[in-house]
PDB file of N, CA and C in Angstrom:
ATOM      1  N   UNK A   1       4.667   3.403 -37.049  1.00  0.00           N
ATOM      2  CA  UNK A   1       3.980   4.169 -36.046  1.00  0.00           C
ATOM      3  C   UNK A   1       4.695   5.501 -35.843  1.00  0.00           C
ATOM      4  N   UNK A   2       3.780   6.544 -35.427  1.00  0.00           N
ATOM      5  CA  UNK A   2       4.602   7.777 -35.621  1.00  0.00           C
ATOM      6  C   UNK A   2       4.727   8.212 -33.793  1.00  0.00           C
ATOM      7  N   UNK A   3       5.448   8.549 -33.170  1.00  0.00           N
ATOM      8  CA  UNK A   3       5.251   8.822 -31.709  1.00  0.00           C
ATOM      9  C   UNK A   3       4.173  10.031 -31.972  1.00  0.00           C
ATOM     10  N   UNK A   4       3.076   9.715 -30.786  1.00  0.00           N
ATOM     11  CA  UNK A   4       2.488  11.237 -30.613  1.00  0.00           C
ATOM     12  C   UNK A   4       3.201  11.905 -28.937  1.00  0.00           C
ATOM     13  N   UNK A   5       3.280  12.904 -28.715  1.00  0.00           N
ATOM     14  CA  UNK A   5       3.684  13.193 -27.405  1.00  0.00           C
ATOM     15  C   UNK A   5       2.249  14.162 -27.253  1.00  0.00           C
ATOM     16  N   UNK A   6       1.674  13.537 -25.775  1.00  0.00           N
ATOM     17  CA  UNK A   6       0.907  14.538 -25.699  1.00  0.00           C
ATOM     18  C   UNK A   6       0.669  15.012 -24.053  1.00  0.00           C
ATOM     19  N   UNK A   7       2.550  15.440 -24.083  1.00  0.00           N
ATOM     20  CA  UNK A   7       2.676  15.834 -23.166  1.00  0.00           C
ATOM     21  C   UNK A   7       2.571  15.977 -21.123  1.00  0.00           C
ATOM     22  N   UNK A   8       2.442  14.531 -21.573  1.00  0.00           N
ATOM     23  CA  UNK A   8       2.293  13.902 -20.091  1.00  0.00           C
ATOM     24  C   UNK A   8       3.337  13.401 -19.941  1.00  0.00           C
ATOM     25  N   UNK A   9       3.996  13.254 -18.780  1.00  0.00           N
ATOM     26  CA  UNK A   9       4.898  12.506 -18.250  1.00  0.00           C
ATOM     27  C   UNK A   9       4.413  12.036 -16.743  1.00  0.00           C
ATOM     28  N   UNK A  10       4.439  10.599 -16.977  1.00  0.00           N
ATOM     29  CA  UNK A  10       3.463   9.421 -16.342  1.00  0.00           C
ATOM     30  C   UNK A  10       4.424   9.330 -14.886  1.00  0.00           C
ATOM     31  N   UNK A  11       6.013   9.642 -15.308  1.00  0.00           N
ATOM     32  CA  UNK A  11       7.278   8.352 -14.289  1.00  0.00           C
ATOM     33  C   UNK A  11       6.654   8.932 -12.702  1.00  0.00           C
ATOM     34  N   UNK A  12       6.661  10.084 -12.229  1.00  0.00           N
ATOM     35  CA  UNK A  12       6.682  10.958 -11.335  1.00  0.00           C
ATOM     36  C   UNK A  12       5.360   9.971 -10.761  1.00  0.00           C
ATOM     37  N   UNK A  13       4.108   9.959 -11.141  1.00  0.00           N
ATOM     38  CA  UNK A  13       3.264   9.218 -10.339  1.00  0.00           C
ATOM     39  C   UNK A  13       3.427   7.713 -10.529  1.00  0.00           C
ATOM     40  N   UNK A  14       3.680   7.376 -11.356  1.00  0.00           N
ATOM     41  CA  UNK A  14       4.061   5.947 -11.404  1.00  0.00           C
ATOM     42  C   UNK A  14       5.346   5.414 -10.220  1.00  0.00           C
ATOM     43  N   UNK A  15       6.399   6.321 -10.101  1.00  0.00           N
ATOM     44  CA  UNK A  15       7.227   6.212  -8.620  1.00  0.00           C
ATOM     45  C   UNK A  15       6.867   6.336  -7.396  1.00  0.00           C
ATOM     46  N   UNK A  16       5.896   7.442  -7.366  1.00  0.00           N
ATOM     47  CA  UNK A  16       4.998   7.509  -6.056  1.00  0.00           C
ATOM     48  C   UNK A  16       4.058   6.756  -5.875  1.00  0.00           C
ATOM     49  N   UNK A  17       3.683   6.008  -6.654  1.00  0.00           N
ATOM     50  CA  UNK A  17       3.336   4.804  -6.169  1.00  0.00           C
ATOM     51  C   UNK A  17       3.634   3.224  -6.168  1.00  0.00           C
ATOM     52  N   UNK A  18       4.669   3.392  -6.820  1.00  0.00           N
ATOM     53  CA  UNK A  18       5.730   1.758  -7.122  1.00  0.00           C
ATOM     54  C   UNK A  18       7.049   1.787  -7.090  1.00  0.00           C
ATOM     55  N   UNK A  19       7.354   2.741  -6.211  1.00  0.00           N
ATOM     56  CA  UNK A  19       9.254   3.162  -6.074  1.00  0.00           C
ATOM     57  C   UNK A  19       9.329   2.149  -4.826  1.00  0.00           C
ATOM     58  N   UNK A  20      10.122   1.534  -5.046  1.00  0.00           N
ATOM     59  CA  UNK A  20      10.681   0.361  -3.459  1.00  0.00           C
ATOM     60  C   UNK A  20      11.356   0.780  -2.526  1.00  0.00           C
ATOM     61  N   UNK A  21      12.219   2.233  -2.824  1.00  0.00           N
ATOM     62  CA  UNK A  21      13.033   3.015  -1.803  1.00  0.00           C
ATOM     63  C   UNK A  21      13.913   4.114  -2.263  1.00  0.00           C
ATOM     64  N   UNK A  22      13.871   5.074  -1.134  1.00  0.00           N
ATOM     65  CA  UNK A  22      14.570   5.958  -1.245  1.00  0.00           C
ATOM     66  C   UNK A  22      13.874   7.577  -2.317  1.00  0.00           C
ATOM     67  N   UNK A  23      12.687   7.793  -1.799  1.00  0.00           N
ATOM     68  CA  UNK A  23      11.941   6.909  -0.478  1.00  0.00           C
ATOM     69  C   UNK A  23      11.041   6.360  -1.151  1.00  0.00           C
ATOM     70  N   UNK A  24      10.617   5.456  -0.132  1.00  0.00           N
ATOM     71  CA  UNK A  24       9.864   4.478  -0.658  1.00  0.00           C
ATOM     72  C   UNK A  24       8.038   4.585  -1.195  1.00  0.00           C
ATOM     73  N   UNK A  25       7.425   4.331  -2.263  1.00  0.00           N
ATOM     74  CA  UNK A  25       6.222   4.735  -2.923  1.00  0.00           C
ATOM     75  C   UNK A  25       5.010   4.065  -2.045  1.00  0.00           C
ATOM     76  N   UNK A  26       4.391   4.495  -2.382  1.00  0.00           N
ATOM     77  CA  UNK A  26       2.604   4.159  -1.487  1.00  0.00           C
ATOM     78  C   UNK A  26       2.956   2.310  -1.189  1.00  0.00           C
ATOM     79  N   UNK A  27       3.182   1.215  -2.085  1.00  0.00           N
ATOM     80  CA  UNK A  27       2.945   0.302  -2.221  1.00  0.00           C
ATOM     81  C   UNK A  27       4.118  -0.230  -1.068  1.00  0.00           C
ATOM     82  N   UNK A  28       4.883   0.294  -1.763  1.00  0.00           N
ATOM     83  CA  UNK A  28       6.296  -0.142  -0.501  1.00  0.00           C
ATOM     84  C   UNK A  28       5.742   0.368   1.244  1.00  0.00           C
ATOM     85  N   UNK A  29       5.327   1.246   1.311  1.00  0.00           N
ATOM     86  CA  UNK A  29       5.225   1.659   2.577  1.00  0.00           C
ATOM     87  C   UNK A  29       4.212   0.893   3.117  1.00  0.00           C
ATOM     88  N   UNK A  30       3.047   0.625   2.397  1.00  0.00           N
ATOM     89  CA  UNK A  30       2.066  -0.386   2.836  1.00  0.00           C
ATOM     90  C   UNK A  30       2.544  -1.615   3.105  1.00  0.00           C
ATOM     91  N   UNK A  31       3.139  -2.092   2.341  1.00  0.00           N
ATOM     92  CA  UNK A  31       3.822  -3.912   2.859  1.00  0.00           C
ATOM     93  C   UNK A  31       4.666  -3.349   4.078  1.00  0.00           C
ATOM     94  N   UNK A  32       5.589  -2.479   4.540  1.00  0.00           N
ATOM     95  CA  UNK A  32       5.776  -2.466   5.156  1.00  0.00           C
ATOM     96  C   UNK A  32       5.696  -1.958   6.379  1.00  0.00           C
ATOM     97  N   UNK A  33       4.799  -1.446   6.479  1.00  0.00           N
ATOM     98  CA  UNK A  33       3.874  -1.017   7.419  1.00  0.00           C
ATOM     99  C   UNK A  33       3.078  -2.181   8.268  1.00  0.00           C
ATOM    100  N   UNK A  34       2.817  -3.380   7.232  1.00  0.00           N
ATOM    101  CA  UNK A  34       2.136  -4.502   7.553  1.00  0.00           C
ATOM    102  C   UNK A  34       3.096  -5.675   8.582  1.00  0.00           C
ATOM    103  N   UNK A  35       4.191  -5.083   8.766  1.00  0.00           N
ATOM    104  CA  UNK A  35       5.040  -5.596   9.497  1.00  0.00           C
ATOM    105  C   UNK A  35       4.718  -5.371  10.733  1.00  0.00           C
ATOM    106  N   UNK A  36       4.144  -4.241  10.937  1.00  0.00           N
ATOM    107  CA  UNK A  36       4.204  -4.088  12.584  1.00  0.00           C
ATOM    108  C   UNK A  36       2.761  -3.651  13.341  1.00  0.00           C
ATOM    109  N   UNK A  37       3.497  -5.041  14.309  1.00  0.00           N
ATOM    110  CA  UNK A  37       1.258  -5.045  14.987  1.00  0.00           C
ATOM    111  C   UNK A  37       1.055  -4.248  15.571  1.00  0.00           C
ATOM    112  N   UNK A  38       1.583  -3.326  15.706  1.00  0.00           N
ATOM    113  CA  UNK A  38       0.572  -2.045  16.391  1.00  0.00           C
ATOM    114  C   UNK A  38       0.326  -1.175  14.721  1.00  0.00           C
ATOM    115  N   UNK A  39       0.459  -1.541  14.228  1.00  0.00           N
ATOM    116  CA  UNK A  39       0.731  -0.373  13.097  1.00  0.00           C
ATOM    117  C   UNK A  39      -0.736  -0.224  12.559  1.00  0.00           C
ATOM    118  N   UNK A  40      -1.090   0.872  12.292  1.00  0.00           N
ATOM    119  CA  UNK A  40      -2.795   1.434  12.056  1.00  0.00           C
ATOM    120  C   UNK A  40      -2.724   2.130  10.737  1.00  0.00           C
ATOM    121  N   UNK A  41      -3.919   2.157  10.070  1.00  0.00           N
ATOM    122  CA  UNK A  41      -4.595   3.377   8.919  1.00  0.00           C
ATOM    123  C   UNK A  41      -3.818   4.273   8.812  1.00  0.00           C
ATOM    124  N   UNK A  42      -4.607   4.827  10.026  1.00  0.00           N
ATOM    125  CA  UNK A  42      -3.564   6.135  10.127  1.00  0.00           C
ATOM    126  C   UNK A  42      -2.267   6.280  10.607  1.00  0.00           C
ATOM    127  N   UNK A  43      -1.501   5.393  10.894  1.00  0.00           N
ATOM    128  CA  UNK A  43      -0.158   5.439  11.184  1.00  0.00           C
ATOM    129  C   UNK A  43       0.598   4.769   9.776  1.00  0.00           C
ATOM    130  N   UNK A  44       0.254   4.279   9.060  1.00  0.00           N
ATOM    131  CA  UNK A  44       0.294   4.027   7.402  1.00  0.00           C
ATOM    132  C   UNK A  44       0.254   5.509   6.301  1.00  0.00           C
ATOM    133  N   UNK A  45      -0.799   6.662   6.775  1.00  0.00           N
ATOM    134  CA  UNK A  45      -0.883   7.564   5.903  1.00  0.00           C
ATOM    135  C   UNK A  45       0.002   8.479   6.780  1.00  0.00           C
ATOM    136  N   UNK A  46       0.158   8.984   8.127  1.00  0.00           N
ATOM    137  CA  UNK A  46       0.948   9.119   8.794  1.00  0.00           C
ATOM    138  C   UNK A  46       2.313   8.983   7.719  1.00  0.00           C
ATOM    139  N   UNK A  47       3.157   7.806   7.435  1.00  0.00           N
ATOM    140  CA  UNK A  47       4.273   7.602   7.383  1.00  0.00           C
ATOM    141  C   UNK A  47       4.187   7.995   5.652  1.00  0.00           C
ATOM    142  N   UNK A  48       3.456   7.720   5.239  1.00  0.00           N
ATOM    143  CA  UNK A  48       3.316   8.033   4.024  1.00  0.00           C
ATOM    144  C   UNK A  48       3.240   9.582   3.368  1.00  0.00           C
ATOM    145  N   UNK A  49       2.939  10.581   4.285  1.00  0.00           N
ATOM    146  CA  UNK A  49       2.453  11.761   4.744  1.00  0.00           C
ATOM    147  C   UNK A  49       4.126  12.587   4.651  1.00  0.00           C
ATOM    148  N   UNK A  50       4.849  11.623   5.889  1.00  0.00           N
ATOM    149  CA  UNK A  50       5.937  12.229   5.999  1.00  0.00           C
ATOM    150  C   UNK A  50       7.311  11.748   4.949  1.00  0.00           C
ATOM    151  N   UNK A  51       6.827  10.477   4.175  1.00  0.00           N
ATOM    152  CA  UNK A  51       7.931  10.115   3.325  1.00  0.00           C
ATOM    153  C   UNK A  51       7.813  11.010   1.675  1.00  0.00           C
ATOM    154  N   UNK A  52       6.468  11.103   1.792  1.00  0.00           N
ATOM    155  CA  UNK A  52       6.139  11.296   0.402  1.00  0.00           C
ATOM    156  C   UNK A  52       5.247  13.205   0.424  1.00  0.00           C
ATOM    157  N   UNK A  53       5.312  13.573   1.417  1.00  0.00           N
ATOM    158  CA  UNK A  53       4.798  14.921   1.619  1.00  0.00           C
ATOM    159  C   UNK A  53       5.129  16.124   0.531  1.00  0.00           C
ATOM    160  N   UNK A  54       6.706  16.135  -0.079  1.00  0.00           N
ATOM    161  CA  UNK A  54       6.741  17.047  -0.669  1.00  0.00           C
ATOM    162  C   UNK A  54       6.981  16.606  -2.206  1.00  0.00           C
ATOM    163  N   UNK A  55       6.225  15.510  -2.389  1.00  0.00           N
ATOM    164  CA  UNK A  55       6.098  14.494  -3.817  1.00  0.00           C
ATOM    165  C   UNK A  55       4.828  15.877  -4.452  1.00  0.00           C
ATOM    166  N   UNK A  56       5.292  16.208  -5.911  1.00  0.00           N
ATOM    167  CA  UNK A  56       4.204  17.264  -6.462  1.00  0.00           C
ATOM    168  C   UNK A  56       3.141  16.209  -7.146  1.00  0.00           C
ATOM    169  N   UNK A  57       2.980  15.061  -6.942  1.00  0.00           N
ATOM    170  CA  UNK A  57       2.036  14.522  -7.278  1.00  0.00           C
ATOM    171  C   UNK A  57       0.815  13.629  -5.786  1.00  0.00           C
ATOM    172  N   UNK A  58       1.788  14.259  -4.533  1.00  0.00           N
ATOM    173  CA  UNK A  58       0.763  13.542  -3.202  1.00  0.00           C
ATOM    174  C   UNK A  58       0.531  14.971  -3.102  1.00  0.00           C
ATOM    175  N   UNK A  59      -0.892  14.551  -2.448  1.00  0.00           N
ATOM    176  CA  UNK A  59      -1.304  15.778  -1.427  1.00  0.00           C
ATOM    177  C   UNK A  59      -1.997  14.689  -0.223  1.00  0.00           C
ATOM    178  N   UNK A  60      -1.910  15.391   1.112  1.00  0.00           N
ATOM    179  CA  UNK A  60      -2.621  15.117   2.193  1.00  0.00           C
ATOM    180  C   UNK A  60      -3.893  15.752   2.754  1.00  0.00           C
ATOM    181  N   UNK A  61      -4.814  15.113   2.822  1.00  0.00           N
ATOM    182  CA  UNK A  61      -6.095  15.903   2.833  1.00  0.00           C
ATOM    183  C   UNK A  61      -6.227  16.882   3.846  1.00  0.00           C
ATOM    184  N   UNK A  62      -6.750  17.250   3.639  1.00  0.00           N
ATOM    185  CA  UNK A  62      -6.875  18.965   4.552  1.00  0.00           C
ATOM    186  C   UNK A  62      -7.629  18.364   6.021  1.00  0.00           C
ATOM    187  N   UNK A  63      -7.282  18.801   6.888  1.00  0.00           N
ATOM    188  CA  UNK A  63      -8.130  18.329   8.887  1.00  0.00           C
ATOM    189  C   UNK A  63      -9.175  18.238   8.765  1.00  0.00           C
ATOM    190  N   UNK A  64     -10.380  18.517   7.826  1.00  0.00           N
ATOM    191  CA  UNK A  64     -11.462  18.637   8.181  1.00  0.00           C
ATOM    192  C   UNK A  64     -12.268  17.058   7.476  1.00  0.00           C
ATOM    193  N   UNK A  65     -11.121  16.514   7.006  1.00  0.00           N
ATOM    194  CA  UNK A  65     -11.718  15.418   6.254  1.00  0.00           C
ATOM    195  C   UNK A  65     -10.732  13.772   7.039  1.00  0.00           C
ATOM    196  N   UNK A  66     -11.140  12.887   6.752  1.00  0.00           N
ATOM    197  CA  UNK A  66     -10.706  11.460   7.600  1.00  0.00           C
ATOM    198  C   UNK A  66      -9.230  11.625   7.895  1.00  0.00           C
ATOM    199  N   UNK A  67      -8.616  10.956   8.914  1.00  0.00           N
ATOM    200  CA  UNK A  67      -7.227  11.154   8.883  1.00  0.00           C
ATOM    201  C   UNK A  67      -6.356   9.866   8.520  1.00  0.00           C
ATOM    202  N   UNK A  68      -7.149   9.071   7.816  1.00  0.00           N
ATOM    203  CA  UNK A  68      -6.849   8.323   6.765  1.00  0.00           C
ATOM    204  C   UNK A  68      -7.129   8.517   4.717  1.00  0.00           C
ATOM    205  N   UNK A  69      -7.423   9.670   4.727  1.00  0.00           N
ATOM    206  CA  UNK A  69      -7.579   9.876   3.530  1.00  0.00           C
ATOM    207  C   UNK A  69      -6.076  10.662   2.884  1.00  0.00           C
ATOM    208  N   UNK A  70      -5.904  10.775   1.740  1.00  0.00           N
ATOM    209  CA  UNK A  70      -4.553  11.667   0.801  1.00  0.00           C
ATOM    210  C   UNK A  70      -5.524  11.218  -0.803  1.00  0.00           C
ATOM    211  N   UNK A  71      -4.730  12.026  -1.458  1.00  0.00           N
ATOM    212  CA  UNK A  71      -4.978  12.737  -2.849  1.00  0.00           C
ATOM    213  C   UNK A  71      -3.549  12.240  -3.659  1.00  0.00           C
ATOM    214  N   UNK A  72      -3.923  11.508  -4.749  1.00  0.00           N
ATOM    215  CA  UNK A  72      -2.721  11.490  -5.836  1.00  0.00           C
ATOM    216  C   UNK A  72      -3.099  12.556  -6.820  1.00  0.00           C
ATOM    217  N   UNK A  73      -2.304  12.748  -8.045  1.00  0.00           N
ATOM    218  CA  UNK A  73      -2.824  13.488  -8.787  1.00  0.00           C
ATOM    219  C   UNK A  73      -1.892  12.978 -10.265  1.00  0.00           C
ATOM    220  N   UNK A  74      -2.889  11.957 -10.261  1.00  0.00           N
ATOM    221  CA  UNK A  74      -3.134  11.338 -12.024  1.00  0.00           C
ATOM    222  C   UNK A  74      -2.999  12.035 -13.242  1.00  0.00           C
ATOM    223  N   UNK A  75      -2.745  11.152 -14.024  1.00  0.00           N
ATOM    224  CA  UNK A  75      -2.485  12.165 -15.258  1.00  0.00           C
ATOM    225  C   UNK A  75      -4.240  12.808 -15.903  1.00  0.00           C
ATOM    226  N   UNK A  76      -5.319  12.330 -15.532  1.00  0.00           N
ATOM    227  CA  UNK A  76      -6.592  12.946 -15.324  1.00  0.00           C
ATOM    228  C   UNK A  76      -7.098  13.499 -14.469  1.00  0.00           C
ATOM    229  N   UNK A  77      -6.390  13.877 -13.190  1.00  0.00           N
ATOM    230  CA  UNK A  77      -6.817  14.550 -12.184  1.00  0.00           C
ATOM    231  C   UNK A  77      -6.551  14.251 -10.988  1.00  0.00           C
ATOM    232  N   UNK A  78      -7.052  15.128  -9.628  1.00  0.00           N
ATOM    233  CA  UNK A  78      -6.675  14.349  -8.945  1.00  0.00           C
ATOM    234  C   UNK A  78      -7.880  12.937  -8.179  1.00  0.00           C
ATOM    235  N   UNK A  79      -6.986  12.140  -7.773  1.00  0.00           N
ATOM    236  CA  UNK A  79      -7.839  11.016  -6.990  1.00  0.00           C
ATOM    237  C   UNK A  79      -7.770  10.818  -5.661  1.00  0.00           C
ATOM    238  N   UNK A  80      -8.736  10.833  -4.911  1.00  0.00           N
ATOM    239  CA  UNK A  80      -8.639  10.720  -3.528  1.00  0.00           C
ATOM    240  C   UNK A  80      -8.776   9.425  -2.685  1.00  0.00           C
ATOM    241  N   UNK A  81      -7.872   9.224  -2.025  1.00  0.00           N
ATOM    242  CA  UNK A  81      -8.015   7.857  -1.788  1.00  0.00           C
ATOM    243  C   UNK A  81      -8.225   7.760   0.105  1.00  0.00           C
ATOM    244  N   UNK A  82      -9.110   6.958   0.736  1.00  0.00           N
ATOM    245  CA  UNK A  82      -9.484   6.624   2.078  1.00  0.00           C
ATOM    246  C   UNK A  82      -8.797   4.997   2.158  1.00  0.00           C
ATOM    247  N   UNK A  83      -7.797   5.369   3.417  1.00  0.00           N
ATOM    248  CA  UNK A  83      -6.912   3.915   3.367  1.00  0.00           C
ATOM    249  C   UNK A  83      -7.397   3.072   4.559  1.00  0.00           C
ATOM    250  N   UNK A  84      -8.139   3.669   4.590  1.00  0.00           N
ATOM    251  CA  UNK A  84      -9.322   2.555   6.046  1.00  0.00           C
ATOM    252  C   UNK A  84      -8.920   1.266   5.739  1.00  0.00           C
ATOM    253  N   UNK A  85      -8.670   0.729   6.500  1.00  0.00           N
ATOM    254  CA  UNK A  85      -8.679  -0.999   6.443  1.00  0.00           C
ATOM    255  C   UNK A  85      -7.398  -1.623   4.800  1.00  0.00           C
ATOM    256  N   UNK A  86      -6.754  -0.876   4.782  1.00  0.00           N
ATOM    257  CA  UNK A  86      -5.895  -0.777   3.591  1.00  0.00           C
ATOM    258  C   UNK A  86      -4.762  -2.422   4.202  1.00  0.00           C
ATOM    259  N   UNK A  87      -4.495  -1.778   5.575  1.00  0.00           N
ATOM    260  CA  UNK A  87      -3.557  -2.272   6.228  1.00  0.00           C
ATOM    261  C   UNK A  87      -4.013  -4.343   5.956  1.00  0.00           C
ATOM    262  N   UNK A  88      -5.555  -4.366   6.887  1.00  0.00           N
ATOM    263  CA  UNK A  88      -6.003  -5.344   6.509  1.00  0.00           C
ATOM    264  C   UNK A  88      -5.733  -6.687   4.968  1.00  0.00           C
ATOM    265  N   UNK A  89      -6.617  -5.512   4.282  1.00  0.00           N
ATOM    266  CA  UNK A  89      -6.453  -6.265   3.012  1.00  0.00           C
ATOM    267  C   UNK A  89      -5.010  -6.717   2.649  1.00  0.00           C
ATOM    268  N   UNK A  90      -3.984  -5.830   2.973  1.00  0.00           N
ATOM    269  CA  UNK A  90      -3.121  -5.820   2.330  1.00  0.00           C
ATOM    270  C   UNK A  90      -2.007  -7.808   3.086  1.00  0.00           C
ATOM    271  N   UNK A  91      -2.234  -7.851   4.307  1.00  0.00           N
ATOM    272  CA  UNK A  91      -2.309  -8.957   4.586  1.00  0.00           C
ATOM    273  C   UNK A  91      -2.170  -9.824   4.280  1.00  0.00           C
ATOM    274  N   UNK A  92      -3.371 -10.202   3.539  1.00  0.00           N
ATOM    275  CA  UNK A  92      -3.881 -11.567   3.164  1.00  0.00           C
ATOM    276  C   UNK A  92      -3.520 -12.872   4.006  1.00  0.00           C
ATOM    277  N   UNK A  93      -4.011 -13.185   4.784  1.00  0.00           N
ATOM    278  CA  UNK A  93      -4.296 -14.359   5.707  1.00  0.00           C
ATOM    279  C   UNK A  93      -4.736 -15.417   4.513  1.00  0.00           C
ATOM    280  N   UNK A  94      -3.749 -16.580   5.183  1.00  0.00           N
ATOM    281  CA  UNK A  94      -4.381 -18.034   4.518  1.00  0.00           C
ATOM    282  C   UNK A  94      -5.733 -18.297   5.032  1.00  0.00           C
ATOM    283  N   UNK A  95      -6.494 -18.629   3.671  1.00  0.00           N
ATOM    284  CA  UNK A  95      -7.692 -19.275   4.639  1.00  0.00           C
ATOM    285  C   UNK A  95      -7.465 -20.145   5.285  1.00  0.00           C
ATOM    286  N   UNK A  96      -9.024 -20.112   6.414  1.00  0.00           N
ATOM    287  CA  UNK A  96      -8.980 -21.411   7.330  1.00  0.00           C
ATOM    288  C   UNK A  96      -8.579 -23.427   6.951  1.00  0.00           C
ATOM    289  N   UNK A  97      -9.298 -22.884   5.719  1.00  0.00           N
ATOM    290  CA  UNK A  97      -9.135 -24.695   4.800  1.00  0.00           C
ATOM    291  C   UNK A  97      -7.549 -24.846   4.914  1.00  0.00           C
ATOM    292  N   UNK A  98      -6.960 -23.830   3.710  1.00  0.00           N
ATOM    293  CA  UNK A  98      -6.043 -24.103   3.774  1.00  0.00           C
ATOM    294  C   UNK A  98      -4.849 -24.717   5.135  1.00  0.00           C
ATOM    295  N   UNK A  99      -5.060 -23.804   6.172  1.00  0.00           N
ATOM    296  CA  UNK A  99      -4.523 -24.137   7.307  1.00  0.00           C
ATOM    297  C   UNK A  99      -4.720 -25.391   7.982  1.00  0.00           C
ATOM    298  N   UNK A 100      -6.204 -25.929   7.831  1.00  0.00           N
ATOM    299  CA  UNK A 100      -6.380 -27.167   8.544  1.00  0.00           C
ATOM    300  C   UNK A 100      -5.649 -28.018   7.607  1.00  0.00           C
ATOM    301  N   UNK A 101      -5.838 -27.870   6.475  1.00  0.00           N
ATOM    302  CA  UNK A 101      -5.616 -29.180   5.553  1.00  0.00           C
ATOM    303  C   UNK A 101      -4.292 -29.355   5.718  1.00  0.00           C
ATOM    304  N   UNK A 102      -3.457 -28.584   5.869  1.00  0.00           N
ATOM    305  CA  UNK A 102      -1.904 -28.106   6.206  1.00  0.00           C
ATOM    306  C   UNK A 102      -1.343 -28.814   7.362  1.00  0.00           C
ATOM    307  N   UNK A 103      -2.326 -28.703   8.294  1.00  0.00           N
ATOM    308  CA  UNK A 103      -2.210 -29.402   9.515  1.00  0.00           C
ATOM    309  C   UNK A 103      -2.639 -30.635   9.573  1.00  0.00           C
ATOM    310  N   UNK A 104      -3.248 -30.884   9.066  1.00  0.00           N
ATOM    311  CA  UNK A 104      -3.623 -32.501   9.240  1.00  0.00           C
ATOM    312  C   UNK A 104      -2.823 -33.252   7.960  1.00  0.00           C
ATOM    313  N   UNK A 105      -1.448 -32.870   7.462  1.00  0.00           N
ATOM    314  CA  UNK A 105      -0.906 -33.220   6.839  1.00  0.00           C
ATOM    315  C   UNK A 105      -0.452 -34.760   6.767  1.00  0.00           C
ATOM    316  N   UNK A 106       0.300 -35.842   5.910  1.00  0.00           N
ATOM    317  CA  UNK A 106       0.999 -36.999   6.714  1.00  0.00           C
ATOM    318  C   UNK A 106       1.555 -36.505   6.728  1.00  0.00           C
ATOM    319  N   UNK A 107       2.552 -36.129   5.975  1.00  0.00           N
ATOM    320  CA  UNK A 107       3.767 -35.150   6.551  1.00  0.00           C
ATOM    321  C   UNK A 107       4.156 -35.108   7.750  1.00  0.00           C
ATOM    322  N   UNK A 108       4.923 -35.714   8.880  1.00  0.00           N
ATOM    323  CA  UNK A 108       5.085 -35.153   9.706  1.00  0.00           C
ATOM    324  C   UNK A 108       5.595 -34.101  10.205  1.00  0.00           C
ATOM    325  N   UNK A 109       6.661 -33.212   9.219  1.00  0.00           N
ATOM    326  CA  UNK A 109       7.310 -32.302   9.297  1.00  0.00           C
ATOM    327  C   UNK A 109       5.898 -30.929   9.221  1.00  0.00           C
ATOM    328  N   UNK A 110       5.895 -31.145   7.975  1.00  0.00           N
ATOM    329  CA  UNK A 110       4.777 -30.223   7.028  1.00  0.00           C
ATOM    330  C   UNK A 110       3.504 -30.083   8.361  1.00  0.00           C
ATOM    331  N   UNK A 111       2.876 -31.215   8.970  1.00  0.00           N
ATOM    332  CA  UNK A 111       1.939 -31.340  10.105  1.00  0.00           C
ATOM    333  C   UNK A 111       2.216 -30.226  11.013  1.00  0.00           C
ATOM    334  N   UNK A 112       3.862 -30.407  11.876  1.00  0.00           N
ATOM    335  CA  UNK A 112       4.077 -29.816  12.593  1.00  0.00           C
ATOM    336  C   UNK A 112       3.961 -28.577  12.428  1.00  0.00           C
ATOM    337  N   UNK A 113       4.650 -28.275  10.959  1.00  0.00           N
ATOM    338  CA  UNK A 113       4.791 -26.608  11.021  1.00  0.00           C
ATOM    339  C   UNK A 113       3.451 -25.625  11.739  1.00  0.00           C
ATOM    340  N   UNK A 114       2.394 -26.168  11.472  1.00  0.00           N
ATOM    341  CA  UNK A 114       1.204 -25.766  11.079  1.00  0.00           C
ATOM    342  C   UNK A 114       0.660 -26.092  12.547  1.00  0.00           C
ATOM    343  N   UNK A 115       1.141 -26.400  13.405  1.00  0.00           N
ATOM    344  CA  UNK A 115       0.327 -26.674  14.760  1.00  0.00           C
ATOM    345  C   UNK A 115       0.793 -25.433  15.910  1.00  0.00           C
TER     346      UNK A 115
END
């Protein structure tokens, strides 16, 4: 195989969005963001805004547009992303089954946890 280079270098957005710290990339800030119950959309792009603001691959969308929206900028362009309900998904709640079945364990230990 012969290398082709065709002149992209990927690392720069690939960190801004999968760096774990210092500072920390889109993905990191979302899990941890999900830590705290008051924590909102926009207090997610908010923090993201101010960790990652002078990253040459974030942009923050201009006032006239959601104040949950920002802009990456891919090695095809840029992409705009709306983090509405980001916080949510990111979550993931056990389903209900799971929980009952959990609870109505024999287990007595395993039972308890779950009550």
């Amino acid at each position: 195989w012969n290398f082709i280079d065709f002149g992209l270098d990927l690392q720069p957005c690939i960190e801004l969005i999968e760096r774990p710290n210092n500072p920390p990339g889109v993905l990191a800030l979302l899990d941890e963001e999900c830590w705290f119950p008051k924590a909102t959309d926009k207090s997610f792009v908010d923090k993201l805004s101010q960790e990652q603001g002078n990253h040459p691959k974030f942009h923050k969308a201009k006032q006239l547009k959601g104040v949950t929206e920002f802009s990456i900028m891919h090695y095809a362009g840029k992409v705009d992303y709306n983090a509405s309900e980001w916080l949510t998904k990111n979550m993931d709640p056990l389903n209900d089954n799971v929980t009952t079945l959990l609870n109505q364990s024999s287990d007595k230990f395993v039972g308890d946890l779950w009550k």
